[in-house]
PDB file of N, CA and C in Angstrom:
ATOM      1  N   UNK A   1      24.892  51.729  18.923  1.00  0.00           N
ATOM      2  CA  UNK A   1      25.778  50.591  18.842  1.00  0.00           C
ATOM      3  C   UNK A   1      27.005  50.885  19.690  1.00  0.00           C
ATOM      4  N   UNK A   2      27.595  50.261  19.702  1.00  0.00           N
ATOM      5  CA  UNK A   2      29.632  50.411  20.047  1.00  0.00           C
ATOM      6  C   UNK A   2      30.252  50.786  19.439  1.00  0.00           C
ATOM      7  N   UNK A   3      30.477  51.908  19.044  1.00  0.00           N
ATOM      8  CA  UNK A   3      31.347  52.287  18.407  1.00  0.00           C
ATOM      9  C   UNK A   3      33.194  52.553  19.044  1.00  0.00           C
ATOM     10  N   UNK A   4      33.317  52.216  20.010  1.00  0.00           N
ATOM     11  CA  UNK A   4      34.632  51.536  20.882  1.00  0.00           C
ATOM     12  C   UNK A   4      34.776  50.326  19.980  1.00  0.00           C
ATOM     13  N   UNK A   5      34.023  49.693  19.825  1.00  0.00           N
ATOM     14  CA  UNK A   5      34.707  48.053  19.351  1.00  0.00           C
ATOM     15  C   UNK A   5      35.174  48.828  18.233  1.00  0.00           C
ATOM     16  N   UNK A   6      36.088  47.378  18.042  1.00  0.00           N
ATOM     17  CA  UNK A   6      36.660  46.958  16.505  1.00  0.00           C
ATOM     18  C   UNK A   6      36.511  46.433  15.942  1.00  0.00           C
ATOM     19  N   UNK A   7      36.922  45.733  14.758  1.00  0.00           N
ATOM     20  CA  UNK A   7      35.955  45.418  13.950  1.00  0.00           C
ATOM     21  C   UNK A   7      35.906  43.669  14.029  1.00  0.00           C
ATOM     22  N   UNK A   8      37.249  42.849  15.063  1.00  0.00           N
ATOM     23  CA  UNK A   8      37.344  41.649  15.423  1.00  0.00           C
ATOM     24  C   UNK A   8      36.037  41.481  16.855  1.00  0.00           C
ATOM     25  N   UNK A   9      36.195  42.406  17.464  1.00  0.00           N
ATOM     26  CA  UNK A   9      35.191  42.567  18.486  1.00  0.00           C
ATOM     27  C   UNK A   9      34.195  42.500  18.290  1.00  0.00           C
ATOM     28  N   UNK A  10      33.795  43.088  17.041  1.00  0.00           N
ATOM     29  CA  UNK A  10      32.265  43.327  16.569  1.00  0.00           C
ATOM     30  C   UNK A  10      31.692  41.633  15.762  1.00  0.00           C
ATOM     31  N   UNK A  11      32.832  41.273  15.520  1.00  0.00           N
ATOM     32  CA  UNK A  11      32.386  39.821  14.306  1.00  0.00           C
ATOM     33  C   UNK A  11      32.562  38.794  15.684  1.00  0.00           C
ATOM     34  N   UNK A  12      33.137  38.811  16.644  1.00  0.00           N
ATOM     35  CA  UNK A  12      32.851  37.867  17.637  1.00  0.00           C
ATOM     36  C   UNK A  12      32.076  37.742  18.342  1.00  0.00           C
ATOM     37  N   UNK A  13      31.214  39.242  18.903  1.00  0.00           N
ATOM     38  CA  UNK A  13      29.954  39.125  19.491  1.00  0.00           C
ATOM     39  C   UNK A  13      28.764  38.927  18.088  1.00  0.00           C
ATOM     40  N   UNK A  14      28.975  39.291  17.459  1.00  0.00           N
ATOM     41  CA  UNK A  14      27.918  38.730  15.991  1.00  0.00           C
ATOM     42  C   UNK A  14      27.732  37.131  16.458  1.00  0.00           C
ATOM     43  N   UNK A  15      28.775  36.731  16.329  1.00  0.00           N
ATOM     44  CA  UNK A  15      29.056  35.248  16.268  1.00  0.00           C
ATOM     45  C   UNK A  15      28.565  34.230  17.331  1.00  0.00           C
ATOM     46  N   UNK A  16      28.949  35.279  18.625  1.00  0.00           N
ATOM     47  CA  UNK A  16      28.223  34.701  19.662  1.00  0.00           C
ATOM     48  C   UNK A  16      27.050  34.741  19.385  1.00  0.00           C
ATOM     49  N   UNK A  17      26.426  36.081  19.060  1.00  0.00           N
ATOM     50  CA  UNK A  17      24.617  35.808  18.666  1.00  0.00           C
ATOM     51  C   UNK A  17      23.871  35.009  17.778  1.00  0.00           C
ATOM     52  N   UNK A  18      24.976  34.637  17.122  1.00  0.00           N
ATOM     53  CA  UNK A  18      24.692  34.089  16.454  1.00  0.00           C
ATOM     54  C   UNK A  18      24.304  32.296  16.441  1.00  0.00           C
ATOM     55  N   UNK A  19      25.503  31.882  17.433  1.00  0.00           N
ATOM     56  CA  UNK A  19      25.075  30.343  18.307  1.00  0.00           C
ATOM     57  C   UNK A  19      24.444  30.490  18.631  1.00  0.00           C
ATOM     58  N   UNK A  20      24.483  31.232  19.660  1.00  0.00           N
ATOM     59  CA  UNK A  20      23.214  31.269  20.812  1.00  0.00           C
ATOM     60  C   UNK A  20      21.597  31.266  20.148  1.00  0.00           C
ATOM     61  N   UNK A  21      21.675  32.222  19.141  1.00  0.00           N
ATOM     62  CA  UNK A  21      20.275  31.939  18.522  1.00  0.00           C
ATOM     63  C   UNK A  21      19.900  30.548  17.780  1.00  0.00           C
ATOM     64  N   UNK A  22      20.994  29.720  16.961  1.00  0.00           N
ATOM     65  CA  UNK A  22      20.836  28.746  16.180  1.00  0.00           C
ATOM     66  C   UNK A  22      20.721  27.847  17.579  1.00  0.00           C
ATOM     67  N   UNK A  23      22.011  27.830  18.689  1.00  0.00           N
ATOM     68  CA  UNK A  23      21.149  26.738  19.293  1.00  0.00           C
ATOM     69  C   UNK A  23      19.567  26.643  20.052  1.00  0.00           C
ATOM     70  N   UNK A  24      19.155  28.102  20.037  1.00  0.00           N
ATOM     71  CA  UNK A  24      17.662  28.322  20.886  1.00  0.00           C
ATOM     72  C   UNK A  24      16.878  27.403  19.717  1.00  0.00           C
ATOM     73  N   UNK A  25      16.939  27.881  18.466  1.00  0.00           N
ATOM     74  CA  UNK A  25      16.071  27.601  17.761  1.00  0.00           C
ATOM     75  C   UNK A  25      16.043  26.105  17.049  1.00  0.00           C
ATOM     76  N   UNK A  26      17.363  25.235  17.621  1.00  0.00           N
ATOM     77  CA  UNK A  26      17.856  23.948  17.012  1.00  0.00           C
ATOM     78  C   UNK A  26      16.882  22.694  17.249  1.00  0.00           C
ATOM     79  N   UNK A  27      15.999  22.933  18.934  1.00  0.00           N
ATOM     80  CA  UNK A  27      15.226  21.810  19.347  1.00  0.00           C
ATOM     81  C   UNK A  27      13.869  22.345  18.606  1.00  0.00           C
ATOM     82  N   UNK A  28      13.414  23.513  18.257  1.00  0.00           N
ATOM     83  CA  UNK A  28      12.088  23.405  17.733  1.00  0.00           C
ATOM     84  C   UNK A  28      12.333  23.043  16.538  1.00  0.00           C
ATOM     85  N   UNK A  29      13.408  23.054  15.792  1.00  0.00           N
ATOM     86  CA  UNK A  29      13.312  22.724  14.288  1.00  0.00           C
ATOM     87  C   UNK A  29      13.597  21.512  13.953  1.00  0.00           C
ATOM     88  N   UNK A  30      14.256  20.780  15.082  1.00  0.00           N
ATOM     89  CA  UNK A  30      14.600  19.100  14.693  1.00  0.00           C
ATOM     90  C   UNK A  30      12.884  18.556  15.175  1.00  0.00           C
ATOM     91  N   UNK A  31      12.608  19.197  15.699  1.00  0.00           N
ATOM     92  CA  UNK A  31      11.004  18.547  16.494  1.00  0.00           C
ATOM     93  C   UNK A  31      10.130  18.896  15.530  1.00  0.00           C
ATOM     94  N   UNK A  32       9.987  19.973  14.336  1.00  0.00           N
ATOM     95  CA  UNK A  32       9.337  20.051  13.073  1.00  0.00           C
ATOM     96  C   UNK A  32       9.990  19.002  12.182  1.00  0.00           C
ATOM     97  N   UNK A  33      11.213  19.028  12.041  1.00  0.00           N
ATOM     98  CA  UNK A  33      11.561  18.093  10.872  1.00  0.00           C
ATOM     99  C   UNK A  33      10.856  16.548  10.669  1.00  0.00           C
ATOM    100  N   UNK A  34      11.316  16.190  12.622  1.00  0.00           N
ATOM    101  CA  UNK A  34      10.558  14.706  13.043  1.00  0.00           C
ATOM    102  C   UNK A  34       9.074  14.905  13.005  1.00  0.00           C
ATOM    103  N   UNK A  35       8.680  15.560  13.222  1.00  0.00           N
ATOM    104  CA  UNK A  35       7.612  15.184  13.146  1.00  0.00           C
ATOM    105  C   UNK A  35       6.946  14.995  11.343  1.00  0.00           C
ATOM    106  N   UNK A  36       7.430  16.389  10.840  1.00  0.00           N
ATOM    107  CA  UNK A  36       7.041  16.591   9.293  1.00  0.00           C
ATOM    108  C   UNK A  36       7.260  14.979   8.464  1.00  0.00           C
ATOM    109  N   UNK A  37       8.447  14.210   9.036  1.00  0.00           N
ATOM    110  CA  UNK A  37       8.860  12.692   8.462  1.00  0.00           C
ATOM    111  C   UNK A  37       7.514  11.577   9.097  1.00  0.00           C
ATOM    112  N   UNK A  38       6.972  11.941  10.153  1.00  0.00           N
ATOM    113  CA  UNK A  38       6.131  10.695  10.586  1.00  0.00           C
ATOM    114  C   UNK A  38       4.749  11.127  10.295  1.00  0.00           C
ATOM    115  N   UNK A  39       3.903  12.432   9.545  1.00  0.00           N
ATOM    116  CA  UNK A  39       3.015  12.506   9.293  1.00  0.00           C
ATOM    117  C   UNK A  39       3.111  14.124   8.871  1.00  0.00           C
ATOM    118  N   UNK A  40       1.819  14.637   9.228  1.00  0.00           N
ATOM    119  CA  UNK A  40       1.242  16.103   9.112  1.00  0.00           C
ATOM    120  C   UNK A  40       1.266  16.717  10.704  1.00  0.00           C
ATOM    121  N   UNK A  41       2.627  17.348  10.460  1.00  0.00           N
ATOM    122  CA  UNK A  41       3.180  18.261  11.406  1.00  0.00           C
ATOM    123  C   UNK A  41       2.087  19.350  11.996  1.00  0.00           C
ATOM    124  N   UNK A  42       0.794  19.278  11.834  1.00  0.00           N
ATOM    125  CA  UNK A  42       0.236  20.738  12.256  1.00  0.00           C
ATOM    126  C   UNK A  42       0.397  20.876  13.389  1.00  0.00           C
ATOM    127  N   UNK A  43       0.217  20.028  14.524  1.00  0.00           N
ATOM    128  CA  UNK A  43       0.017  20.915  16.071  1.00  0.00           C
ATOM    129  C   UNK A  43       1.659  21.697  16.378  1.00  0.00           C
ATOM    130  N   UNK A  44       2.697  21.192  16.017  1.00  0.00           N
ATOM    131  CA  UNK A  44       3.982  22.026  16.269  1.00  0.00           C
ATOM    132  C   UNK A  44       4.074  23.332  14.979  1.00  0.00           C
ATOM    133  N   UNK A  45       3.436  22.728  14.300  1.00  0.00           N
ATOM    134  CA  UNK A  45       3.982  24.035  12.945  1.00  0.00           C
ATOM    135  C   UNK A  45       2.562  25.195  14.015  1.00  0.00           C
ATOM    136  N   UNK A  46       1.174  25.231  14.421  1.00  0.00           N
ATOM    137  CA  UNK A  46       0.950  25.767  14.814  1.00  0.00           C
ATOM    138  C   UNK A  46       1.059  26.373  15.669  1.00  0.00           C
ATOM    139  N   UNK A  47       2.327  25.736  16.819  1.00  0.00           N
ATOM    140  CA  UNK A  47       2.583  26.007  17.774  1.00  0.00           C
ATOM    141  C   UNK A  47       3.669  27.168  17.888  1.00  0.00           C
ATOM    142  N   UNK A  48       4.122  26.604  16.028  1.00  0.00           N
ATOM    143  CA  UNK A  48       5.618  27.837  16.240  1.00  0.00           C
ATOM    144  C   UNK A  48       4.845  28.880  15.298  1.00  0.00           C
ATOM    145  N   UNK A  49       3.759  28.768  14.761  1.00  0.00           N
ATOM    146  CA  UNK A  49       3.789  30.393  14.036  1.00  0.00           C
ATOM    147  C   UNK A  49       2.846  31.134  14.948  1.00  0.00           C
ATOM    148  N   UNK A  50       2.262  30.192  16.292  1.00  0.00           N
ATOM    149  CA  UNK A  50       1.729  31.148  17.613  1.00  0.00           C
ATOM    150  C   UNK A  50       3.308  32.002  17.908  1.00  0.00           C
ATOM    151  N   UNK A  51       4.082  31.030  18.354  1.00  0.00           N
ATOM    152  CA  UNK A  51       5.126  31.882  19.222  1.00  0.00           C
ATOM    153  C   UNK A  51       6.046  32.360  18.247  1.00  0.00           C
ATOM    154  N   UNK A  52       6.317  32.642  17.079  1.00  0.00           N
ATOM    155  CA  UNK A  52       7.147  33.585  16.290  1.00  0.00           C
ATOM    156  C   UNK A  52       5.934  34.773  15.105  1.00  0.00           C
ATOM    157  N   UNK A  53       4.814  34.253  15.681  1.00  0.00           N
ATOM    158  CA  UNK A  53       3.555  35.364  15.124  1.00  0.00           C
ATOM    159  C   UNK A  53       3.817  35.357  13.524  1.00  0.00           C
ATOM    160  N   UNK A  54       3.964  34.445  13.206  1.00  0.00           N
ATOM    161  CA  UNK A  54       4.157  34.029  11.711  1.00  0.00           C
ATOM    162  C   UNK A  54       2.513  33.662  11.386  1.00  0.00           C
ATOM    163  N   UNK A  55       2.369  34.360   9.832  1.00  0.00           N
ATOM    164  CA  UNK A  55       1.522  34.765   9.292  1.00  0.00           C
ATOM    165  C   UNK A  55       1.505  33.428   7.800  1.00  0.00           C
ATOM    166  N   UNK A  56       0.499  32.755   7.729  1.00  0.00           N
ATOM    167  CA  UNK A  56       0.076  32.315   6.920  1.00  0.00           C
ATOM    168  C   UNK A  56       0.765  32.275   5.390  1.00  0.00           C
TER     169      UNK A  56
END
């Protein structure tokens, strides 16, 4: 890790990783939600436990 940072340093790059991941992951999950509302979501729910190797 960094052990140079401090401990404001350390909670702001957290933070950054922390957007950055919620917004990567914001369009596949509004595109499960919509879809889950207009029927049976399988081809995207299969699509995301291909690409996050999620297990049954």
């Amino acid at each position: 890790r960094l052990p140079a940072l401090d401990v404001a340093a350390r909670a702001e790059i957290r933070q950054a990783f922390d957007r950055y991941a919620a917004k990567l992951l914001h369009p596949p999950l509004v595109s499960l939600r919509s879809e889950s509302r207009a029927g049976v979501p399988h081809g995207l729910l299969d699509a995301l436990k291909r690409l996050f190797d999620l297990k049954d």
